[in-house]
Protein backbone atom coordinates (compact mmCIF):
# COMPACT_ATOMS: atom_id res chain seq x y z
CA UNK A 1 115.61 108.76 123.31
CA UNK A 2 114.68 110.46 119.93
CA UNK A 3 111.27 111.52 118.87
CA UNK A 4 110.63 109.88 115.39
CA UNK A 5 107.25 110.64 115.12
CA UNK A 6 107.70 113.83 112.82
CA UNK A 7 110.46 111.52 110.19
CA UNK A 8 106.79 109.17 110.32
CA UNK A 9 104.43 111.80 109.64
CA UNK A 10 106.27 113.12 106.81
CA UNK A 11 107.25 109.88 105.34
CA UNK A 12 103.38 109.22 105.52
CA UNK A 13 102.60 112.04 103.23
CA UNK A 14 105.37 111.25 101.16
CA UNK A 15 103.08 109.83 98.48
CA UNK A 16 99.82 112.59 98.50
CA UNK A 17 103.12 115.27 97.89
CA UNK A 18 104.39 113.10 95.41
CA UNK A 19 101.23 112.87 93.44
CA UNK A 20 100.47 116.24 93.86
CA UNK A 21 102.86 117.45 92.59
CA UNK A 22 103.38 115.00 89.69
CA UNK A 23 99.66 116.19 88.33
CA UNK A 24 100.91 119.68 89.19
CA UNK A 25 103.86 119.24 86.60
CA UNK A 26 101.83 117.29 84.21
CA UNK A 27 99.22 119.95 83.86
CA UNK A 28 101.32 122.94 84.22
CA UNK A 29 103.92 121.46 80.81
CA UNK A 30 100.52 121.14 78.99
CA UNK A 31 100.86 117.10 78.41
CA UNK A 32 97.21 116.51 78.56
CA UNK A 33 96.86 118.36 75.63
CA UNK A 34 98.59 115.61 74.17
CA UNK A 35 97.08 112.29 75.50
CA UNK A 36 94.64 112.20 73.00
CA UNK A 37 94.60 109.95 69.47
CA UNK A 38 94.16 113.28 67.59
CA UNK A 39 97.74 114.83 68.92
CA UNK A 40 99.47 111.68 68.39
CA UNK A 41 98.27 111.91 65.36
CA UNK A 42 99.07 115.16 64.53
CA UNK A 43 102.33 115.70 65.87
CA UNK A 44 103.67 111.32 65.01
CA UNK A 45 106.06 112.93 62.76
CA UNK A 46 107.83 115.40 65.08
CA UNK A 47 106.76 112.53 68.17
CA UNK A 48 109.17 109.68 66.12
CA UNK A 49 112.03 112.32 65.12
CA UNK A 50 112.50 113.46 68.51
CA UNK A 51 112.32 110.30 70.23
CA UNK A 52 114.55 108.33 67.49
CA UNK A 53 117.24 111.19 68.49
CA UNK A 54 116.56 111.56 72.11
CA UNK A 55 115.97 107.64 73.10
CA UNK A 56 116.64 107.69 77.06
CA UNK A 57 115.19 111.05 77.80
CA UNK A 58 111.93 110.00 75.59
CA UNK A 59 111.66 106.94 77.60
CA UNK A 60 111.76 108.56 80.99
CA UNK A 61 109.58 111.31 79.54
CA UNK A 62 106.72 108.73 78.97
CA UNK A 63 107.64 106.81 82.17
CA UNK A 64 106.90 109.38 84.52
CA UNK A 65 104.18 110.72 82.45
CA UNK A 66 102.48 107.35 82.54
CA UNK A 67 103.24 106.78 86.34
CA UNK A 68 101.25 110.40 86.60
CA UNK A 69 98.32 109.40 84.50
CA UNK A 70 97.81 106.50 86.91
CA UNK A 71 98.74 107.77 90.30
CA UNK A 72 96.20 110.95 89.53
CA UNK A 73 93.50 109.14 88.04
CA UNK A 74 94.02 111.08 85.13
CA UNK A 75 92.41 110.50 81.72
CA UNK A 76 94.17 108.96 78.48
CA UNK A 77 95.85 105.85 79.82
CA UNK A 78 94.95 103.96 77.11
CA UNK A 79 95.85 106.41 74.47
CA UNK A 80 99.16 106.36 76.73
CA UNK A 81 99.95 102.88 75.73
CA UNK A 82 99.07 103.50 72.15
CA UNK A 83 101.90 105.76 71.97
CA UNK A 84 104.22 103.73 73.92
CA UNK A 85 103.92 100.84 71.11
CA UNK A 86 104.28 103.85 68.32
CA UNK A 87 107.08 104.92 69.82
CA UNK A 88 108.99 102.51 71.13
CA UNK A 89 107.64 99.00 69.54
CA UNK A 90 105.46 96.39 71.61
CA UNK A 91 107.82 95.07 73.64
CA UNK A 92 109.87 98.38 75.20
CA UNK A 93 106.29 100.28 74.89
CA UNK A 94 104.78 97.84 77.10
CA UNK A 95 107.54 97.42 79.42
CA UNK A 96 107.28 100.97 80.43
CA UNK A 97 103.73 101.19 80.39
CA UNK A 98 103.24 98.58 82.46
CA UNK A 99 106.22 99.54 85.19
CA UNK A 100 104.52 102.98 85.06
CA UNK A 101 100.97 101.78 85.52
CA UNK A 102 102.53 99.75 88.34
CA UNK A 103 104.62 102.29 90.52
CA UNK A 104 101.41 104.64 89.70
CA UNK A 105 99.29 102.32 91.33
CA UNK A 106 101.74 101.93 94.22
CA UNK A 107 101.90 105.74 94.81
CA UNK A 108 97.85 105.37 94.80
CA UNK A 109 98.17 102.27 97.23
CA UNK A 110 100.12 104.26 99.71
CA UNK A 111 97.93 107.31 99.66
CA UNK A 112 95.59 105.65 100.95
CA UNK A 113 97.15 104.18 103.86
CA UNK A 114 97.73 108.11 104.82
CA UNK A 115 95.58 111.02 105.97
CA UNK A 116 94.14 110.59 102.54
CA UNK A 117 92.49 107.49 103.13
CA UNK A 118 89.38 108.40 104.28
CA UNK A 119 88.67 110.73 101.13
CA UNK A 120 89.67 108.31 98.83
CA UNK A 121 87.48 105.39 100.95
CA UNK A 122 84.48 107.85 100.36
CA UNK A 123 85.25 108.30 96.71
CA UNK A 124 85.50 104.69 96.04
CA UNK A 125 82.10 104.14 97.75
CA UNK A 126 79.75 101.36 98.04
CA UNK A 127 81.23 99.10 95.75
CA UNK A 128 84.39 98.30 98.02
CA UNK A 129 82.28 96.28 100.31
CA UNK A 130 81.45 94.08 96.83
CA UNK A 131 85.03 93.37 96.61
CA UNK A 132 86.18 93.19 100.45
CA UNK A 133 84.95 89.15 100.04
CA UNK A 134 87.24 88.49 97.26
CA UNK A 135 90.58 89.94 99.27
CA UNK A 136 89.53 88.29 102.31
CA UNK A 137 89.64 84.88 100.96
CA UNK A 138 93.27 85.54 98.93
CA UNK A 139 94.24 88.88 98.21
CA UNK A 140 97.04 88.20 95.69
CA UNK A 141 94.60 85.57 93.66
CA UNK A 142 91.88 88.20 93.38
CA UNK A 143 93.91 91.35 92.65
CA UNK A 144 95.27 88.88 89.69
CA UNK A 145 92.10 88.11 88.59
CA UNK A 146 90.48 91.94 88.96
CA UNK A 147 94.13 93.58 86.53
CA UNK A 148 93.08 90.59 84.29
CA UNK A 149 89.75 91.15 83.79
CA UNK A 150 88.64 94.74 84.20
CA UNK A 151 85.06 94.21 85.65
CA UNK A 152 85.74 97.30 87.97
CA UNK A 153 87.05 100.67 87.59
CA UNK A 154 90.91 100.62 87.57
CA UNK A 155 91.04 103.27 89.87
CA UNK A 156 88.81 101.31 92.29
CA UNK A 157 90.89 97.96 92.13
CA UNK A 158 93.92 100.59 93.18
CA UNK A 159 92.30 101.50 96.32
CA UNK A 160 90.60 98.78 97.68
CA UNK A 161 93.38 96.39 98.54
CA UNK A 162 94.65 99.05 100.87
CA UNK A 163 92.05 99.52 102.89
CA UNK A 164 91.65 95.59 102.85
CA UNK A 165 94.73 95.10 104.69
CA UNK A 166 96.94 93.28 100.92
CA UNK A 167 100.63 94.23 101.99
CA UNK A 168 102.75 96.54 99.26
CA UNK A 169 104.91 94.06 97.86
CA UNK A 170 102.19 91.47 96.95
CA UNK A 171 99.89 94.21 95.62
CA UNK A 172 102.93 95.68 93.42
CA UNK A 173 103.51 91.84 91.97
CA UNK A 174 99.79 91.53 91.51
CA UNK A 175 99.38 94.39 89.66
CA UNK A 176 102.61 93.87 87.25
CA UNK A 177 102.05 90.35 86.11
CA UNK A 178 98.28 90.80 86.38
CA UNK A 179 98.23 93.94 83.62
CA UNK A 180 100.88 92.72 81.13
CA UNK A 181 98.45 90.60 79.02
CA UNK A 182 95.88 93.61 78.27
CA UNK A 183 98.46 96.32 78.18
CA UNK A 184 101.24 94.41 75.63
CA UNK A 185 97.78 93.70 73.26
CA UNK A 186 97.62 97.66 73.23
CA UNK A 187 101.39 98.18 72.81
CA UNK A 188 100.91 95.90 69.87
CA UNK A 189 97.69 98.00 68.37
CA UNK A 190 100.43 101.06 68.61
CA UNK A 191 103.11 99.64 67.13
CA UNK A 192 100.69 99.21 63.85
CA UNK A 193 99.42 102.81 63.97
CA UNK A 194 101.64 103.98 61.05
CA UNK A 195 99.47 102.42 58.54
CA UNK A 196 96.23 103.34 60.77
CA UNK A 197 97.76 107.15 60.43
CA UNK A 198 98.24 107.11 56.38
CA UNK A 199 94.58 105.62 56.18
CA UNK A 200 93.41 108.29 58.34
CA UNK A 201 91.39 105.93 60.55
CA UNK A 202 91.38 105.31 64.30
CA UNK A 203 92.72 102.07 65.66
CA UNK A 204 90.14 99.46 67.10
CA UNK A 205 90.57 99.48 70.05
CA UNK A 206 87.97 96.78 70.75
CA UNK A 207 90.67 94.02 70.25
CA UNK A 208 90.36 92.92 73.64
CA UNK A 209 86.81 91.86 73.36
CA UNK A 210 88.06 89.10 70.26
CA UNK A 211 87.98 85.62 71.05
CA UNK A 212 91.90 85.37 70.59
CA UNK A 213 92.49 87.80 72.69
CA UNK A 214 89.46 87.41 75.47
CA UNK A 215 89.60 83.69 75.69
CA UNK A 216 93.29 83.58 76.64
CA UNK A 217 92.81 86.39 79.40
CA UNK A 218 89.95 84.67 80.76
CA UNK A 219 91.65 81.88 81.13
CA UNK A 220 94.22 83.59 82.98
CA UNK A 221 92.01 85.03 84.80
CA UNK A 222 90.55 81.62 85.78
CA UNK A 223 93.85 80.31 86.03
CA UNK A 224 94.47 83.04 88.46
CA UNK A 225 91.34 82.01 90.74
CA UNK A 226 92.83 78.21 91.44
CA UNK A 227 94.68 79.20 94.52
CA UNK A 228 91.37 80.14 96.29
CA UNK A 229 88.98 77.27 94.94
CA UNK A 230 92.07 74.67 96.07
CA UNK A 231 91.97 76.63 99.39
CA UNK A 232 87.81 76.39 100.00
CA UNK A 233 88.94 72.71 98.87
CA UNK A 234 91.28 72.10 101.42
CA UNK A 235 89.24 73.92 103.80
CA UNK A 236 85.86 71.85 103.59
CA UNK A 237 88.29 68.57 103.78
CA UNK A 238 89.23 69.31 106.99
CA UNK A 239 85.94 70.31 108.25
């Protein structure tokens, strides 16, 4: 009978080597020099030409570098998305932004299910046990409602429903569907940054606190929530 456990302990550190060295390749080609409003503005020109004549690789480029950004924590994601609509229009920009932020979050989900875990649980802190209620009572419904409405650190709402016991594949659909409002309104702010550029002004990025924008994601967000209030429903029915 074979002895499996090493194929297991590797595969379990399969995700802290893949981030590693994902931020390793993201720092060492100099690419957060360039996740900032003031490159992309600065360097749009050469950004469009090269990606107008190199459309697959630039796409896979900004996939991966997107899927780093998340997966490391790293600054600029929302600059990230700005480019993505600049570059590619609203609705391929988004697409890929949101596939990245989701297999970025993934890598971050499996983490810390590893060795890892118990760094990351210390860096997330206190403020999991505010959220441990929420998964409890339907972790799909919640995780909906937290990518909808931001009310705690991204990087936080990564973590938690791993150590709260959410499995992969319902954490991976809760994060796509639940980011795609929020992240194709900023795919859509990029896709206008042409004009923004020959003004010389910065985009507002405060869009997402407008009525038509915050009203509709709040009622998703709500929307989100009626699987749990039909369950406590239910529940106190059968009591």
């Amino acid at each position: 009978m074979s002895d499996t456990r090493p194929a297991g302990s590797l595969r379990r550190f399969m995700p802290i080597a893949a981030i590693v060295a994902a931020a390793a390749l993201f720092f060492a080609s100099g690419l957060q020099r360039y996740v900032t409003f003031e490159a992309l503005a600065e360097n749009r020109a050469a950004l469009v030409e090269w990606t107008v004549a190199n459309r697959f690789a630039a796409a896979a480029l900004y996939f991966i570098t997107y899927v780093v950004i998340v997966a490391g924590s790293l600054p600029g994601g929302a600059i990230a998305t700005l480019a993505g609509g600049f570059l590619f229009g609203t609705v391929v920009g988004g697409l890929l932004a949101v596939a990245g932020a989701t297999l970025g979050a993934c890598l971050v989900f499996l983490a810390a299910r590893t060795a890892l875990g118990d760094a990351l649980r210390r860096r997330a802190g206190p403020t999991l046990e505010r959220l441990e209620a929420g998964f409890r009572r339907n972790a799909l419904s919640y995780l909906l409602f937290l990518r909808l409405v931001p009310a705690f650190p991204f990087f936080l709402v990564n973590l938690a429903p791993a150590f709260l016991g959410m499995k992969l594949r319902d954490y991976a659909l809760g994060t796509f569907f639940g980011i795609v409002p929020g992240t194709f309104v900023f795919a859509s702010v990029g896709a206008g940054l042409g004009s923004v550029f020959e003004r010389g002004e910065r985009p507002d990025l405060g869009i997402l606190l407008s009525p038509p924008v915050l009203l509709p994601l709040l009622a998703l967000a709500a929307l989100s929530l009626l699987p749990v209030f039909l369950g406590r429903r239910a529940k106190g029915e059968s009591q």
